[in-house]
Protein backbone atom coordinates (compact mmCIF):
# COMPACT_ATOMS: atom_id res chain seq x y z
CA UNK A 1 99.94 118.09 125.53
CA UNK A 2 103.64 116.52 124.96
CA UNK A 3 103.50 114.63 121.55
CA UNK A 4 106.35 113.07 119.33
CA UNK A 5 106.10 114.77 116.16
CA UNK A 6 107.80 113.16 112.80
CA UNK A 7 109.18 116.40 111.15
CA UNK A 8 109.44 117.23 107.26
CA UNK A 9 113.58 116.77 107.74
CA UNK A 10 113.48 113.06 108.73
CA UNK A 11 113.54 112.21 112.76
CA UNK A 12 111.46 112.36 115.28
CA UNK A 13 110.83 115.58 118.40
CA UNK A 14 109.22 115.54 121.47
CA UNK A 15 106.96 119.15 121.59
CA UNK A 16 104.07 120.09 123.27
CA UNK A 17 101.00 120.63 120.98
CA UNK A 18 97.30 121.69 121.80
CA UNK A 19 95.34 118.97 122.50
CA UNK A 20 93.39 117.62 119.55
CA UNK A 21 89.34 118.59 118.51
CA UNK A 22 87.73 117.06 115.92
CA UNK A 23 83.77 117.50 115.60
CA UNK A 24 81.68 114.86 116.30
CA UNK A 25 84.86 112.67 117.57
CA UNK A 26 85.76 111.63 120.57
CA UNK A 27 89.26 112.62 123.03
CA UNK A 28 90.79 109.81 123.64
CA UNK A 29 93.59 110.22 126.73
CA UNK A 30 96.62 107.16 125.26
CA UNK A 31 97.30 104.81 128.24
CA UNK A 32 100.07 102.83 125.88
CA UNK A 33 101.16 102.95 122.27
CA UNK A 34 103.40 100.40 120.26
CA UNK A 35 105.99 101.41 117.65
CA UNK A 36 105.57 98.95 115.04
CA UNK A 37 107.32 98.45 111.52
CA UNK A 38 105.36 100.85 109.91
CA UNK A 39 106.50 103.48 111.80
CA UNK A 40 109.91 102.77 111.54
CA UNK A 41 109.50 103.16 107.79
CA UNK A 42 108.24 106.03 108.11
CA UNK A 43 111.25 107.63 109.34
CA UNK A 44 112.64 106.57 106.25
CA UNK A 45 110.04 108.47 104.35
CA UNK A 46 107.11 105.78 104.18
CA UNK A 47 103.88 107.34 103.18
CA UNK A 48 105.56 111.07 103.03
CA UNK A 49 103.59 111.58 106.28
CA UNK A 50 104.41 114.52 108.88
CA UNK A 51 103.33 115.33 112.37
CA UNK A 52 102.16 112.67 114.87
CA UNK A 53 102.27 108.83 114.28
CA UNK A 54 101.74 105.81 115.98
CA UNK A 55 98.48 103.95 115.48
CA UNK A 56 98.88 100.85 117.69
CA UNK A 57 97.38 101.97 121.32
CA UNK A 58 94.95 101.53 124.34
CA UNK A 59 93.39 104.65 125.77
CA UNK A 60 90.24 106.35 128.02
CA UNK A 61 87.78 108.32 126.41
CA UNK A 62 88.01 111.52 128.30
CA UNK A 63 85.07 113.31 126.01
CA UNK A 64 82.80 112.69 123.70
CA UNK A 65 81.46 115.63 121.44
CA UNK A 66 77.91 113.89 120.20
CA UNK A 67 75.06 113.64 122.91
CA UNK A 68 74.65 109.92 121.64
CA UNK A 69 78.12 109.13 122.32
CA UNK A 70 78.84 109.93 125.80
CA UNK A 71 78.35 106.48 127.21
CA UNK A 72 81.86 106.10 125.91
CA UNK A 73 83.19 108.17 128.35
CA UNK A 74 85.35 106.28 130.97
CA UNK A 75 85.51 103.62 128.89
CA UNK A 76 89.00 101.76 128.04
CA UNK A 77 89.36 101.29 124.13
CA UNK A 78 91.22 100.58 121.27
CA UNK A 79 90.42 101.89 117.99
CA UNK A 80 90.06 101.40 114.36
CA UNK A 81 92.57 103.66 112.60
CA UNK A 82 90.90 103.87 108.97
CA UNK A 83 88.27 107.51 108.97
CA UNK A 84 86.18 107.28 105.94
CA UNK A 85 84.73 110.45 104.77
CA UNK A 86 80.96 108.55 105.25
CA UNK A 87 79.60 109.12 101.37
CA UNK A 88 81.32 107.52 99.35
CA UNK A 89 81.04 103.51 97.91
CA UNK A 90 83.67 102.22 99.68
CA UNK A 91 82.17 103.62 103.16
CA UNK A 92 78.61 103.41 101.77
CA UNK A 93 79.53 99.34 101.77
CA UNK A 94 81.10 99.18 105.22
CA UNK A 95 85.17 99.54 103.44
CA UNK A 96 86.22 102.97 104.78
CA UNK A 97 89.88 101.59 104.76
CA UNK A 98 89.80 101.90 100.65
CA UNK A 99 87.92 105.14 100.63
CA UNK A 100 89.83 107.72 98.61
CA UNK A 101 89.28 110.46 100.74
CA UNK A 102 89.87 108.82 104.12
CA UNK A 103 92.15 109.53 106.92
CA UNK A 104 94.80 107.18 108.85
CA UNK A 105 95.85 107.46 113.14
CA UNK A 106 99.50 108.12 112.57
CA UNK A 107 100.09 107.54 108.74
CA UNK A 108 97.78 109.56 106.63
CA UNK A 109 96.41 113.30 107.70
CA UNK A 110 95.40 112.52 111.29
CA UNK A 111 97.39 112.71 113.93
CA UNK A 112 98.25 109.53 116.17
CA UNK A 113 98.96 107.67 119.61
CA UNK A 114 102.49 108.67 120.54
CA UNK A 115 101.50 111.53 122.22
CA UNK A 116 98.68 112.25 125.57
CA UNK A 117 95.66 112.05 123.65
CA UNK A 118 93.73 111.52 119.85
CA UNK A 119 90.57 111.38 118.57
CA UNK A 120 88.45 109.40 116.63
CA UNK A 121 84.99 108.59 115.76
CA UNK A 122 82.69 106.64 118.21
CA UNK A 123 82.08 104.07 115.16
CA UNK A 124 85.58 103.78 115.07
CA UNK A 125 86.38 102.52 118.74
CA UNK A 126 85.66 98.90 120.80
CA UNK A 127 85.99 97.85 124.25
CA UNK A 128 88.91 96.39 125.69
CA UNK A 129 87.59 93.72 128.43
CA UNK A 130 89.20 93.15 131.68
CA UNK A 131 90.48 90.18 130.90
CA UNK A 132 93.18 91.97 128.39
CA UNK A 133 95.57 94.71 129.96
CA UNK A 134 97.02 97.51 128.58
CA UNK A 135 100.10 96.10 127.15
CA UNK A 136 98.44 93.80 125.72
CA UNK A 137 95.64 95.92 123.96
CA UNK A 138 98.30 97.57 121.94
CA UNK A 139 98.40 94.77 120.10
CA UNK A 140 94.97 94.50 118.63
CA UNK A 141 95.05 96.43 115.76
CA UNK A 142 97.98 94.55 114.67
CA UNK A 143 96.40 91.16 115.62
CA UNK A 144 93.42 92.34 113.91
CA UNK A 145 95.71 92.82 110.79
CA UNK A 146 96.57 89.21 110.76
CA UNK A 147 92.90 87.87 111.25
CA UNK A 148 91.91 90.18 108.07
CA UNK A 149 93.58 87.07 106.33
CA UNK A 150 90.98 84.76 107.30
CA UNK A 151 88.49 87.19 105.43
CA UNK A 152 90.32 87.11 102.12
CA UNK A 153 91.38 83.38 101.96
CA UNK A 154 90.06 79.61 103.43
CA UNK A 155 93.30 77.93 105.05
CA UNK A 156 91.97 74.85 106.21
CA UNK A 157 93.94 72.00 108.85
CA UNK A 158 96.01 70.65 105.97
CA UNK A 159 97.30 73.81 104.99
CA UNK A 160 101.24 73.90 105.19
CA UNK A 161 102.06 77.72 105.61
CA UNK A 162 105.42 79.43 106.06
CA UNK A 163 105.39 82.69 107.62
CA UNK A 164 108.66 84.60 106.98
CA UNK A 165 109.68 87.20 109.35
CA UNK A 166 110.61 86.59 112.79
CA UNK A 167 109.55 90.23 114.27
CA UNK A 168 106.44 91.30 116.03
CA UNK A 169 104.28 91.09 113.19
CA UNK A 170 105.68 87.82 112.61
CA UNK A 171 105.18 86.30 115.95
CA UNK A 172 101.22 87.61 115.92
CA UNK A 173 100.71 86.15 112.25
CA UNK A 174 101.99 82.83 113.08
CA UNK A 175 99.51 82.78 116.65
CA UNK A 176 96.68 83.72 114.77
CA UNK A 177 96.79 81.37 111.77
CA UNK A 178 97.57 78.39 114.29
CA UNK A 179 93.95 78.99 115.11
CA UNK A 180 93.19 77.28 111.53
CA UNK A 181 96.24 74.70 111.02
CA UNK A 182 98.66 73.44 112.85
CA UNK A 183 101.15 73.79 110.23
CA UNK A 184 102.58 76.89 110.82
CA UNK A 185 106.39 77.24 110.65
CA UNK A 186 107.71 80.42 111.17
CA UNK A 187 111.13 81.76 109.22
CA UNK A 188 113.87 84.04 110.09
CA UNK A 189 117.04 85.70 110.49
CA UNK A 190 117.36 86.09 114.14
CA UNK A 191 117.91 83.01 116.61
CA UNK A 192 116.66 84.86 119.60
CA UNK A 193 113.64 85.69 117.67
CA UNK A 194 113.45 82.24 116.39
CA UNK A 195 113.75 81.00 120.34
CA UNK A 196 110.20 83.27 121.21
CA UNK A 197 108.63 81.57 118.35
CA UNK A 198 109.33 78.08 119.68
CA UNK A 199 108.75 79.04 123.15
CA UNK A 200 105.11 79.89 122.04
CA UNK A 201 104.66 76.39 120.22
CA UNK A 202 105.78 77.47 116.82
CA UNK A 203 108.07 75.81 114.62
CA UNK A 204 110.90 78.07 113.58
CA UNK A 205 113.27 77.95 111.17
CA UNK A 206 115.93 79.59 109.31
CA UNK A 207 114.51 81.49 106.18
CA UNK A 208 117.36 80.50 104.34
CA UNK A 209 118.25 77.46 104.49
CA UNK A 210 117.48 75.07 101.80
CA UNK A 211 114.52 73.68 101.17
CA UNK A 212 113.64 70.71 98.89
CA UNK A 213 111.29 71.47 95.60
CA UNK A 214 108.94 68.95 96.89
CA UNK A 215 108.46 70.68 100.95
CA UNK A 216 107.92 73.92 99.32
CA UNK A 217 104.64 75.46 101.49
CA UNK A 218 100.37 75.79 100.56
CA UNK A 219 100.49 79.67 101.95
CA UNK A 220 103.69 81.86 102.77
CA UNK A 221 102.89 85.32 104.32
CA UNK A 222 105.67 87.93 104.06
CA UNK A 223 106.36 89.72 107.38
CA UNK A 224 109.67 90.62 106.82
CA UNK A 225 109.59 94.78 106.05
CA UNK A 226 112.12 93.86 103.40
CA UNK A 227 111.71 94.54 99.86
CA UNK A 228 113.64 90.26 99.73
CA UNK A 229 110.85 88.94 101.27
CA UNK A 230 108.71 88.84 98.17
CA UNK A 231 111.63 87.36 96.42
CA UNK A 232 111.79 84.43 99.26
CA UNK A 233 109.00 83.76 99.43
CA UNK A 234 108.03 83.14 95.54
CA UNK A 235 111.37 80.68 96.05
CA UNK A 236 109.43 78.72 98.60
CA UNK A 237 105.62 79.00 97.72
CA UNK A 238 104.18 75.75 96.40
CA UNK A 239 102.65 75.90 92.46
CA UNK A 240 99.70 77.32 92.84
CA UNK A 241 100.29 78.38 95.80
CA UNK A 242 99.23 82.15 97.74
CA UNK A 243 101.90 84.33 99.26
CA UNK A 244 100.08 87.29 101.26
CA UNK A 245 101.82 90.17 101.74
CA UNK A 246 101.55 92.04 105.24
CA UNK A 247 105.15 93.94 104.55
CA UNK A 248 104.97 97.65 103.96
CA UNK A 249 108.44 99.33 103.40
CA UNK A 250 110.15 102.70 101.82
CA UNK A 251 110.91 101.63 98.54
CA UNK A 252 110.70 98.56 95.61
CA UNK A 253 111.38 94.69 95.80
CA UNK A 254 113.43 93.66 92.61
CA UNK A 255 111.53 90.24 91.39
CA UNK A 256 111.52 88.17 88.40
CA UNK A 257 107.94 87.98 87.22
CA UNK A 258 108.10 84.75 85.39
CA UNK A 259 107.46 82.02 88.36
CA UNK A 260 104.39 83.86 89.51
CA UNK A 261 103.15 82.88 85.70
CA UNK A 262 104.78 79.68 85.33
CA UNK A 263 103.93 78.68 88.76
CA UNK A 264 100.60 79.98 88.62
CA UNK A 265 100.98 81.88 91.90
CA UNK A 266 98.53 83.76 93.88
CA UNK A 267 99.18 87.16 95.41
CA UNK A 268 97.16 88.90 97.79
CA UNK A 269 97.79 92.11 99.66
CA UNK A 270 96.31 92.42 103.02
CA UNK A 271 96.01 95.41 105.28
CA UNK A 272 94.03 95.83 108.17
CA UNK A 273 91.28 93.89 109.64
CA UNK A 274 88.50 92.94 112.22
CA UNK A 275 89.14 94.27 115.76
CA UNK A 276 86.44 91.91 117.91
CA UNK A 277 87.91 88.50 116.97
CA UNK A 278 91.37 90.05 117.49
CA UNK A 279 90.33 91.07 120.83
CA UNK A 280 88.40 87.88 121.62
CA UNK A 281 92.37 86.14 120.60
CA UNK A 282 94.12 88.06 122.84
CA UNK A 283 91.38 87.55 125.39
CA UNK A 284 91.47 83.69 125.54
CA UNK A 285 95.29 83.50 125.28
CA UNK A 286 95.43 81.77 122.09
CA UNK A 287 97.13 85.14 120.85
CA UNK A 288 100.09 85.82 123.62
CA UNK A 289 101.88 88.86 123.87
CA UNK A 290 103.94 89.09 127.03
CA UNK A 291 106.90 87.65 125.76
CA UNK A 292 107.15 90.10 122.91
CA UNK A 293 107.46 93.28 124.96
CA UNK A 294 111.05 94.15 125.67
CA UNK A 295 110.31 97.95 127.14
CA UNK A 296 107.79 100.15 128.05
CA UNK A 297 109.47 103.86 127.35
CA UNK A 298 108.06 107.59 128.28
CA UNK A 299 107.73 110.30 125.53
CA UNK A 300 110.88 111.84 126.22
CA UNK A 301 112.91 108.73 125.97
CA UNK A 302 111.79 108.47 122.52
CA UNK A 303 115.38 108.34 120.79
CA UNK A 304 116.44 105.05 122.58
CA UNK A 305 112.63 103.64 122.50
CA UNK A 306 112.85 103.98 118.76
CA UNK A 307 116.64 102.30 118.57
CA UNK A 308 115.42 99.64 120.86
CA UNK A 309 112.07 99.13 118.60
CA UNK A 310 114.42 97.88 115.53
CA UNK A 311 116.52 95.38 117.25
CA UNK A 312 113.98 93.92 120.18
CA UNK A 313 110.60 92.49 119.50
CA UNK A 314 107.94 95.29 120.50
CA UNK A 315 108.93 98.43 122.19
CA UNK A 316 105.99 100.42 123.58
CA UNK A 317 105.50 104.10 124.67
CA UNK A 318 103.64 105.35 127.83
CA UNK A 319 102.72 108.89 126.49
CA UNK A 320 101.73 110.34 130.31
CA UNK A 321 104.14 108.65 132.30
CA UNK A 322 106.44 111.35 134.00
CA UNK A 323 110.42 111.12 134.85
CA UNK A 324 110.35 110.82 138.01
């Protein structure tokens, strides 16, 4: 099968590969697959992963290796990316994205989506109704990301939250926590960007423009990628206050400690999260995507996909679509 395959020099290459097997999994054939931030950091060494990433996609289960898993087959799905090993704690408690020994789609010894097919564990994959295309099912697993808030904090209808980062991640953040207040003002660097955001209902702003001691915000939830969004956001989080932190990026964010004491500030990481009310957000429209999707690429266009992917929106790849 053609695959893009992030090599131990830096870059990425388009080779063919043998198909992947994993026991007990099932072969997933990749209808779409979205380049998202993390992959772009990890062409700047993120993670210190090699050989196939990618771990935002839609596919068709082609094969299914267990006898009790074969009703899968034919089926359209998206899929968790986290593979616990199954006996430790963390699994034994339903948290196979913290077990020690567990393996990531595209970031952490599994192979991923940009390439004609993965696999993964039947446990691991859900549905994708008609009611949500392809291009849109990319983005669950990163929707799902920004609904694993909602599991780690209450933000009620009075909440005044600030999320900072006008990008992809951004634009999905802001969507989803609408669904709990409709206080939601998202900040930025980039008037286009900005524009989307108001075009979906959002307030937008510029993330650096002044902003009185008084107005500072309940909840502010880093998208930026940047290691300055931590220090912006501490600037404009509330005493008391929670910043989440959805960025991941290659390297360390400079901050002075003291107002996180002295303001009595709440930090909370947050990873990924719950695929079925993701899917049920993209499925009722509340969650819209369309207007974040600049290109759909091939596998062999992969260079300018990848350029495209850090100055437009969302940039997806069609691993079996052919030049024709």
């Amino acid at each position: 099968m053609n695959a893009l395959v992030l090599t131990s020099r830096g870059g990425v290459e388009l080779k063919e590969v043998p198909t992947p097997e994993r026991v007990g999994e099932c072969l997933v054939r990749v209808l779409m697959a979205g380049i998202c931030g993390t992959d772009l950091q990890m062409l700047e060494g993120y993670a210190g992963f090699h050989g196939i990433p990618g771990h935002e996609f839609v596919g068709v289960v082609e094969r299914a290796d267990r006898d009790a898993d074969r009703a899968w087959v034919g089926t359209r799905v998206v899929g968790d990316i986290n593979v616990g090993c199954g006996r430790c704690e963390w699994c034994a408690a339903g948290i196979k994205e913290h077990c020690v020994d567990r393996s990531v789609l595209g970031i952490r010894g599994r192979d991923g989506a940009f390439a004609e097919y993965l696999t993964l564990p039947a446990a691991n994959l859900h549905a994708v109704p008609d009611a949500v295309d392809d291009a849109s099912a990319v983005f669950v697993e990163p929707t799902a990301a920004a609904c694993r808030i909602f599991e780690q904090m209450t933000i009620d209808d009075r909440a005044r939250v600030a999320v900072l980062g006008d990008g992809r991640m951004g634009l999905l953040v802001a969507q989803v926590i609408r669904t709990a207040t409709p206080h939601v003002t998202v900040l930025g660097r980039h008037e286009r960007k900005l524009a989307i955001a108001r075009a979906l209902g959002l307030a937008a702003a510029a993330a650096d423009a002044p902003i009185d001691p008084g107005s500072r915000y309940d909840v502010v939830i880093d998208v930026t990628g940047r290691p300055q969004g931590l220090v912006r956001a501490l600037e404009i989080v509330r005493p008391r206050g929670t910043i989440v932190m959805k960025s991941t990026f290659h390297g360390d964010a400079a901050i002075a400690s003291w107002p996180i004491v002295v303001d009595e500030v709440t930090i909370v990481g947050s990873r990924c999260g719950p695929f079925k009310p993701a899917i049920a957000l993209l499925a009722s429209g509340a969650v819209r995507v369309a207007p974040l999707v600049a290109r759909v690429a091939r596998l062999d266009e992969h260079s300018s996909a990848f350029d495209d992917a850090r100055r437009s929106l969302k940039v997806l790849l069609a691993p079996g679509a052919r030049r024709s």
